[in-house]
Protein backbone atom coordinates (compact mmCIF):
# COMPACT_ATOMS: atom_id res chain seq x y z
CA UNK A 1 1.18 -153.55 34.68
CA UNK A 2 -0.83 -150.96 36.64
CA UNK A 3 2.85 -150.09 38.78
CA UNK A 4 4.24 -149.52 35.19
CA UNK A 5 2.10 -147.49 33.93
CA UNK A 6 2.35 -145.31 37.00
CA UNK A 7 5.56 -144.68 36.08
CA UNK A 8 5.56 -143.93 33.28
CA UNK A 9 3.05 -141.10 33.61
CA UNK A 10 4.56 -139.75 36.49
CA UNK A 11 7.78 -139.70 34.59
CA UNK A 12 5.93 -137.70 31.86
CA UNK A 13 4.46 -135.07 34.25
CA UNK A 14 7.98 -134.19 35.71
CA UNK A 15 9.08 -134.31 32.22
CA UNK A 16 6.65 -131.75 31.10
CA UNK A 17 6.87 -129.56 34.38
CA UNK A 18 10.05 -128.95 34.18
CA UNK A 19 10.62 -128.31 30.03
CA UNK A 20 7.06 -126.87 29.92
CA UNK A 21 4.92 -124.05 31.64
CA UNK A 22 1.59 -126.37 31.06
CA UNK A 23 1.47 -127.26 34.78
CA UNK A 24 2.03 -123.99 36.43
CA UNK A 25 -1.68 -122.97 36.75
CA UNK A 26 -1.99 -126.34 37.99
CA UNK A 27 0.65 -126.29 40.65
CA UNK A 28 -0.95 -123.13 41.47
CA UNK A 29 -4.14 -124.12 42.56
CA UNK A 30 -2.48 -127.45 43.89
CA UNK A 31 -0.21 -124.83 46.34
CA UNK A 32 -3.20 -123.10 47.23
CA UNK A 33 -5.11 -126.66 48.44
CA UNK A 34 -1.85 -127.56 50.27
CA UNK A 35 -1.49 -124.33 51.91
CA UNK A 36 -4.03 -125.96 54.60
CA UNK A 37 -1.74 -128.99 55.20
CA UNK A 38 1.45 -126.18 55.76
CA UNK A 39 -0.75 -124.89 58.25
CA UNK A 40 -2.27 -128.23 59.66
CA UNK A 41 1.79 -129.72 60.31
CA UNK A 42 2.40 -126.19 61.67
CA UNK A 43 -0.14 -126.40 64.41
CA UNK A 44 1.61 -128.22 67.27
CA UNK A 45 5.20 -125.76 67.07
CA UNK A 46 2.83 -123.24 67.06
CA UNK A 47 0.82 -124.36 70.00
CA UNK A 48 3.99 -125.57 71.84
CA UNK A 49 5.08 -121.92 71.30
CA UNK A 50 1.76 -120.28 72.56
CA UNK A 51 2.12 -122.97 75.76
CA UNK A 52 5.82 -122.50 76.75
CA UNK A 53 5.79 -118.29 76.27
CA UNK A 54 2.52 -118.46 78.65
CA UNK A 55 4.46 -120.06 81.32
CA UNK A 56 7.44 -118.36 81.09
CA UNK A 57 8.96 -116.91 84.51
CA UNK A 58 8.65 -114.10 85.45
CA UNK A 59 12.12 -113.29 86.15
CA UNK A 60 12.96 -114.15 82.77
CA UNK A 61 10.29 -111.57 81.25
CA UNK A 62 11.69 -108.76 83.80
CA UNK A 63 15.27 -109.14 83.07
CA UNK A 64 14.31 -109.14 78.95
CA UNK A 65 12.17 -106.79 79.51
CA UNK A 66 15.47 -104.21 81.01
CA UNK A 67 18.08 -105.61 78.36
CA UNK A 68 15.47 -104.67 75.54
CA UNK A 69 15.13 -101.33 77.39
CA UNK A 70 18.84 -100.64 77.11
CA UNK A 71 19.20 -102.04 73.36
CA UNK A 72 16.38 -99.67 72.61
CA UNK A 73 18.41 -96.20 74.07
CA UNK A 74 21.44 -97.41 71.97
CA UNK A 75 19.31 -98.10 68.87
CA UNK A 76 18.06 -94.63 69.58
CA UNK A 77 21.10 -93.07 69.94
CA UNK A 78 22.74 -94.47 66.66
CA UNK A 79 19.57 -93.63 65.14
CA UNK A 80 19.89 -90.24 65.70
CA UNK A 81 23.43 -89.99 64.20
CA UNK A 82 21.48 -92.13 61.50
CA UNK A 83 19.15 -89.61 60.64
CA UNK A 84 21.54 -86.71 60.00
CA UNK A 85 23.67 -89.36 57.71
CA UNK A 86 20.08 -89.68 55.99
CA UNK A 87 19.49 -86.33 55.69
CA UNK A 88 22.95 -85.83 54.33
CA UNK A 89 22.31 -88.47 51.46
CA UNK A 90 19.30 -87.15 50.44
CA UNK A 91 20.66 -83.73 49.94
CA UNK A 92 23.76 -85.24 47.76
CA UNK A 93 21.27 -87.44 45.89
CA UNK A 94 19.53 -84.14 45.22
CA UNK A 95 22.77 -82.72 43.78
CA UNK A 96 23.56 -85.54 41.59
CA UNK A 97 19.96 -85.58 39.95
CA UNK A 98 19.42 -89.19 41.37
CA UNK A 99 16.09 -90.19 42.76
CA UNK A 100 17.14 -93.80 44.08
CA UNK A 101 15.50 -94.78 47.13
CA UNK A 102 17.51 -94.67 50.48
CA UNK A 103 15.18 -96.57 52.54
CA UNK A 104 13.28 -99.87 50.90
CA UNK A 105 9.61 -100.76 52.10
CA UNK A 106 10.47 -104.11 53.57
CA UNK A 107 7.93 -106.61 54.65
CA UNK A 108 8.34 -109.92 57.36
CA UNK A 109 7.96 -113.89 55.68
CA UNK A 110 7.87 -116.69 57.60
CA UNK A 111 9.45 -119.97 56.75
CA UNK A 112 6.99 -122.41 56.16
CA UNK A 113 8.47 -125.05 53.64
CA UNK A 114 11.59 -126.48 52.39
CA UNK A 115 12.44 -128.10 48.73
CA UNK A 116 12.91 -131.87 49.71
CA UNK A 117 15.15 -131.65 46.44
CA UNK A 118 18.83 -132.34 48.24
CA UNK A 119 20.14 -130.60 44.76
CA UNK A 120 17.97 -127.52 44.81
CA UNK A 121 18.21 -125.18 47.73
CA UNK A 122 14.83 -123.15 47.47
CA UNK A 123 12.27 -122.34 50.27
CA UNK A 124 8.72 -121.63 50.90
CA UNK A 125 7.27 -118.15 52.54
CA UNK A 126 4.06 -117.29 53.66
CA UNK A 127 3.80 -114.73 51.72
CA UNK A 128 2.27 -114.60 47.61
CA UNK A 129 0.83 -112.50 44.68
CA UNK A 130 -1.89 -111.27 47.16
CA UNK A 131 0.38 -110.09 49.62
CA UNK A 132 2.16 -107.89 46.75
CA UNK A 133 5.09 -110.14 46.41
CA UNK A 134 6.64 -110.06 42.62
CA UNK A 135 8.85 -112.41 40.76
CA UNK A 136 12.62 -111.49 41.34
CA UNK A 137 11.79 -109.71 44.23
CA UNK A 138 14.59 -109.76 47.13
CA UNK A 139 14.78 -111.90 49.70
CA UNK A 140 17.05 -111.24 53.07
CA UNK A 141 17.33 -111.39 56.85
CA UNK A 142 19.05 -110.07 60.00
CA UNK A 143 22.24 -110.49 58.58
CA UNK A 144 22.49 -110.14 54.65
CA UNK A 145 20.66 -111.56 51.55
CA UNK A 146 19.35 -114.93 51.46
CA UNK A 147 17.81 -114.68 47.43
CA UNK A 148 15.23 -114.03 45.10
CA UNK A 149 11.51 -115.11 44.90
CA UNK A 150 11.34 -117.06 41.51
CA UNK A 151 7.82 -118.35 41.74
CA UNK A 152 4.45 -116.99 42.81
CA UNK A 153 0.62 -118.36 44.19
CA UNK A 154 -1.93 -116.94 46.01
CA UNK A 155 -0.40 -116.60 49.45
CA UNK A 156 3.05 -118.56 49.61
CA UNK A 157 6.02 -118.05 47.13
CA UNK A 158 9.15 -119.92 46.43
CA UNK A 159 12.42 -118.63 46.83
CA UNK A 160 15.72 -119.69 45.80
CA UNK A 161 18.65 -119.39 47.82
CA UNK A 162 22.31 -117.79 46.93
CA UNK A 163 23.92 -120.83 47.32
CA UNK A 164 21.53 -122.73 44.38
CA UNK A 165 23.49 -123.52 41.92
CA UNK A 166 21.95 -122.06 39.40
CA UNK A 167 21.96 -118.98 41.13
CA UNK A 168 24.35 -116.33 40.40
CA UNK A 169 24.23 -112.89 41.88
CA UNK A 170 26.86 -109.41 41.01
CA UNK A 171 28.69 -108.33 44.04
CA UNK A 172 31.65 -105.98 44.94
CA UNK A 173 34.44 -105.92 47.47
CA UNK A 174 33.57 -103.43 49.79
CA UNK A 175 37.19 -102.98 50.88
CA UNK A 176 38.12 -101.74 47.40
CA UNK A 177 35.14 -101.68 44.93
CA UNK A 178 36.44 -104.49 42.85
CA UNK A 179 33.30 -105.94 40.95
CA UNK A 180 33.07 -110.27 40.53
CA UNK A 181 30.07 -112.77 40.17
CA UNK A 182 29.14 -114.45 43.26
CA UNK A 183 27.59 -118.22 41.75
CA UNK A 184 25.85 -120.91 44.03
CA UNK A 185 28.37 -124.14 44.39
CA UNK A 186 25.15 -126.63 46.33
CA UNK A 187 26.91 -126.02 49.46
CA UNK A 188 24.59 -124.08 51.89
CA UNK A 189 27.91 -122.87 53.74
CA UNK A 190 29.83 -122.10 50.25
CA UNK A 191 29.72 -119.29 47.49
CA UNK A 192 32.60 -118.82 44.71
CA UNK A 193 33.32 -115.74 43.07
CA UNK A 194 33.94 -116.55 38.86
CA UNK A 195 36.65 -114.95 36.79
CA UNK A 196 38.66 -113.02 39.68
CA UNK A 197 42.04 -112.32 37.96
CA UNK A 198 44.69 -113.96 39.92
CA UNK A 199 46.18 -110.53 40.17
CA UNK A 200 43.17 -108.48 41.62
CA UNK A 201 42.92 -107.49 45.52
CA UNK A 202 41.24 -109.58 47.20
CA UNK A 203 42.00 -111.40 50.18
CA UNK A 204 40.24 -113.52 52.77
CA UNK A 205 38.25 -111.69 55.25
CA UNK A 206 37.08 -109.74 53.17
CA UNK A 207 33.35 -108.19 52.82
CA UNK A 208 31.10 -108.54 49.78
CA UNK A 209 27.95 -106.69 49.27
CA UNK A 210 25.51 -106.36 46.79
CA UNK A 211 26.58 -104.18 43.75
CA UNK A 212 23.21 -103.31 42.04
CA UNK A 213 24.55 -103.88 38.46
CA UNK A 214 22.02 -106.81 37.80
CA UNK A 215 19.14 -104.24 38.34
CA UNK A 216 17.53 -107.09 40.64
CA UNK A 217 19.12 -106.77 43.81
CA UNK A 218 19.38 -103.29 45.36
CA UNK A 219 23.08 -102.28 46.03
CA UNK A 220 24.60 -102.24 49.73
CA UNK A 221 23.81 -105.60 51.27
CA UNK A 222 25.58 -107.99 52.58
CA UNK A 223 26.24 -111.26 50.65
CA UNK A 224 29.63 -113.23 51.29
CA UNK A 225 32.73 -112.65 53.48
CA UNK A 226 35.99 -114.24 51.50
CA UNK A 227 37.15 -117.04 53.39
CA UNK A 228 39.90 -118.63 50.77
CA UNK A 229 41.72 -117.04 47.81
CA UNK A 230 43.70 -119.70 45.73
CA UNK A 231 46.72 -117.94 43.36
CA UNK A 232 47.74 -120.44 40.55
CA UNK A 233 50.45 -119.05 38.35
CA UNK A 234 49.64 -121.28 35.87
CA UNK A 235 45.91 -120.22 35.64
CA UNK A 236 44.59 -116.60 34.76
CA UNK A 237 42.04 -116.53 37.65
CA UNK A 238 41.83 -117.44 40.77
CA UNK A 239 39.86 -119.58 43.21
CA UNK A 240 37.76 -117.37 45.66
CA UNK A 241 35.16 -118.80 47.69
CA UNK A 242 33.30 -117.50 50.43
CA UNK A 243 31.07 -117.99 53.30
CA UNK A 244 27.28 -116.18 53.15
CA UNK A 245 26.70 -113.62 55.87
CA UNK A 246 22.74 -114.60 55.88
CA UNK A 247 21.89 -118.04 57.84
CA UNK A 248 20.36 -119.83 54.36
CA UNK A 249 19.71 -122.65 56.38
CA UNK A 250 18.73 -121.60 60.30
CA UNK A 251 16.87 -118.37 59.26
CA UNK A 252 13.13 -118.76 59.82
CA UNK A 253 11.76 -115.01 59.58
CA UNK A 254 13.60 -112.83 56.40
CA UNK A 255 12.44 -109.85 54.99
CA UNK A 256 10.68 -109.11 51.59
CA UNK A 257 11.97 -106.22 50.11
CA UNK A 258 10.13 -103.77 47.53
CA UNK A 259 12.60 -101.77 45.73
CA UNK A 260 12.32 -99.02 43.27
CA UNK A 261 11.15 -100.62 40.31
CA UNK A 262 11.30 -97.56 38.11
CA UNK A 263 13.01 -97.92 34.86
CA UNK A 264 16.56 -95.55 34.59
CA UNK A 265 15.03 -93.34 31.67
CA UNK A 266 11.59 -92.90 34.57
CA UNK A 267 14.21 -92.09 37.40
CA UNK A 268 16.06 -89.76 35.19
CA UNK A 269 13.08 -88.25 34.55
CA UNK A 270 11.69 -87.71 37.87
CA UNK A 271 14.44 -85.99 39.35
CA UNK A 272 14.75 -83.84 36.67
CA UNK A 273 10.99 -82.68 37.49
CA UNK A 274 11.90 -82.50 41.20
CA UNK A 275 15.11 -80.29 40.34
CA UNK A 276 13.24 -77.70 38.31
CA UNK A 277 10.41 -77.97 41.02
CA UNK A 278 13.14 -77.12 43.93
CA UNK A 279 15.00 -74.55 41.31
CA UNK A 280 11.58 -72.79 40.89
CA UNK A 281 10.80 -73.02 44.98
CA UNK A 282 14.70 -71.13 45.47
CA UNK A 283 13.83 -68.70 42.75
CA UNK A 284 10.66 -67.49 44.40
CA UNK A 285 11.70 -68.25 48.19
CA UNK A 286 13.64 -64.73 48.27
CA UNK A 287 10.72 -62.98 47.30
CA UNK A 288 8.70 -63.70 50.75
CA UNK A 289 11.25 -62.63 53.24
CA UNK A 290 11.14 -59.40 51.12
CA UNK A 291 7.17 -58.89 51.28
CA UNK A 292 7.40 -60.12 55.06
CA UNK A 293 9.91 -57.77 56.70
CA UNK A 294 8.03 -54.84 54.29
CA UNK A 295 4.89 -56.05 56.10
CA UNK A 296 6.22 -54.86 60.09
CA UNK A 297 5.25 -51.14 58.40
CA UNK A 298 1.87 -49.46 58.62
CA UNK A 299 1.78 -49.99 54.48
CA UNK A 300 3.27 -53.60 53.57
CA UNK A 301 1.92 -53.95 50.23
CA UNK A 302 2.37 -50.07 49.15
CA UNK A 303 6.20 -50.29 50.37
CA UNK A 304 6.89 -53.35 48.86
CA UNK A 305 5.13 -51.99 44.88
CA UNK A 306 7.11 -49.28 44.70
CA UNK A 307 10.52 -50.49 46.01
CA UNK A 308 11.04 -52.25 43.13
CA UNK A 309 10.61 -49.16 40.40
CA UNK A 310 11.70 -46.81 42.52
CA UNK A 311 15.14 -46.01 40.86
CA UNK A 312 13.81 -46.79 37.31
CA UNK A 313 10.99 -45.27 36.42
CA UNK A 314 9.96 -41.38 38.41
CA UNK A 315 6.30 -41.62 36.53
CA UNK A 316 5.38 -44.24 39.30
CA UNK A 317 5.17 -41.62 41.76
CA UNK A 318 2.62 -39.60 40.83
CA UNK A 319 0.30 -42.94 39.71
CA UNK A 320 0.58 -43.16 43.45
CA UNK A 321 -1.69 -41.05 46.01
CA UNK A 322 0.97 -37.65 46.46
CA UNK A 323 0.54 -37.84 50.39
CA UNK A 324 1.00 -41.68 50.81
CA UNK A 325 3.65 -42.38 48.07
CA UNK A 326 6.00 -39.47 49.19
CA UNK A 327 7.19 -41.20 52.28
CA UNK A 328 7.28 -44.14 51.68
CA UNK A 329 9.87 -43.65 49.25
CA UNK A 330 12.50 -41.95 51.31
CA UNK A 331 11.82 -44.18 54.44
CA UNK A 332 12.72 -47.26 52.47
CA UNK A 333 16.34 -45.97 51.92
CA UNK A 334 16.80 -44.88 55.38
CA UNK A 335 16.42 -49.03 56.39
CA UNK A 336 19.09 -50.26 54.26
């Protein structure tokens, strides 16, 4: 009888937790007592860790320590080609009136949990509310986007994964531009790409990244790379699936990344400010080199007044001191 009844209210918790937002405060606070356990079964990797980098050789360190020197002069060479390409961007984003960020404010996560649910494919990060981590928020490592955080405690969050398949995310050949839905299949190893028309180009190999049109994901990352198209000329679309660039299920360190998370009309608006701001810096910037090259003269100030009304208006002259004004006026010509 007691067994039974057990049951039955666990079967009405899950019931209510998953129809009904009652329990989230709950689950909360119960993430927040847990953290300690996280932490607790964490303890011996992390110790084994602290042990086997202490006695490492020292061979190994030196011969690291050169191959990270070299990686780092190539990293700084591309990064210098990097920069101007920055630069460059910035200056056409200027042109265009668009204030979208080119670099995102990223922050590390660690791995600590993962959903024992074999039908859900979400994670757990060290990372919560405290550490500035917001619902939706992007989720990615080394090698392209892993998903979205989609709920928040104190100091961990849950994320859920591409592949989840409720999980659907907007993405765009990067060969061609050609826009599709990316949509989580269960597979950790398996993406599919809805609605393709069987006659649009796409073919396997190819890259998909991010497009940006879901306003939750920023646009330029990697996602997918098409492993199988399937043409059926009996059906209007095709079959397109594809393997995720990011390592859903090896990764242990990703990247939390905080976006611009200004509305359109706010961007809009902003670099409309910063346009009249640089209009009204070029406007007045010729100005200076004027007073500056007046200024190599005994009299900066006095040749730079009455260079200006010089061919309009003769009654400036004698407002002027007669002895001072007099040549200054025909030594100004003689420069040009």
């Amino acid at each position: 009888m007691r067994l039974l009844v057990l049951v039955v209210l666990s079967v009405a918790l899950m019931v209510v937790d998953a129809r009904f937002a009652v329990l989230k405060p709950v689950r909360s606070q119960m993430g927040l007592v847990l953290m300690e356990s996280y932490w607790i079964t964490d303890l011996p990797q992390r110790l084994w860790q602290g042990v086997a980098g202490q006695f490492g050789s020292r061979n190994e360190l030196i011969a690291e320590n050169e191959k990270l020197k070299t990686e780092a002069l190539l990293l700084q060479g591309r990064l210098q080609k990097l920069a101007a390409l920055t630069e460059q961007n910035v200056r056409l984003r200027e042109l265009l009136n668009s204030s979208a960020l080119v670099n995102e404010k990223v922050e590390v996560a660690e791995l600590i949990g993962v959903d024992p649910n074999p039908f859900t494919h979400r994670i757990m990060i060290n990372k919560g509310e405290r550490d500035g981590v917001f619902l939706g928020q992007p989720v990615l490592d080394a090698r392209g986007l892993m998903g979205q955080v989609v709920e928040l405690m104190p100091y961990t969050s849950r994320v859920l994964l591409l592949t989840d398949t409720t999980h659907s995310i907007p993405v765009q050949v990067n060969r061609n531009g050609l826009r599709a839905i990316a949509s989580g299949t269960g597979n950790p190893e398996r993406l599919e790409l809805r609605h393709v028309a069987d006659t649009a180009d796409i073919k396997e190999g190819d890259l998909l990244v991010s497009s940006g049109m879901g306003q939750r994901f920023p646009a330029g990352y990697p996602v997918a790379t098409v492993n199988e198209v399937i043409h059926d000329s009996g059906q209007p679309f095709a079959i397109v699936r594809a393997i995720p660039t990011a390592a859903l299920n090896r990764s242990r360190y990703m990247l939390l990344v905080f976006s611009d998370r200004r509305t359109p009309e706010q961007r809009a608006t902003d670099a409309a400010v910063a346009q009249e701001e640089a209009d009204r810096k070029g406007a007045t910037s010729p100005a200076q080199p004027a007073t500056e090259t007046g200024a190599s003269g005994a009299t900066a100030p006095a040749a730079a007044v009455p260079a200006a009304p010089a061919a309009t208006a003769p009654a400036a002259v004698p407002e002027a001191p007669a002895p001072a004004a007099a040549p200054a006026t025909p030594t100004q010509p003689r420069r040009q």
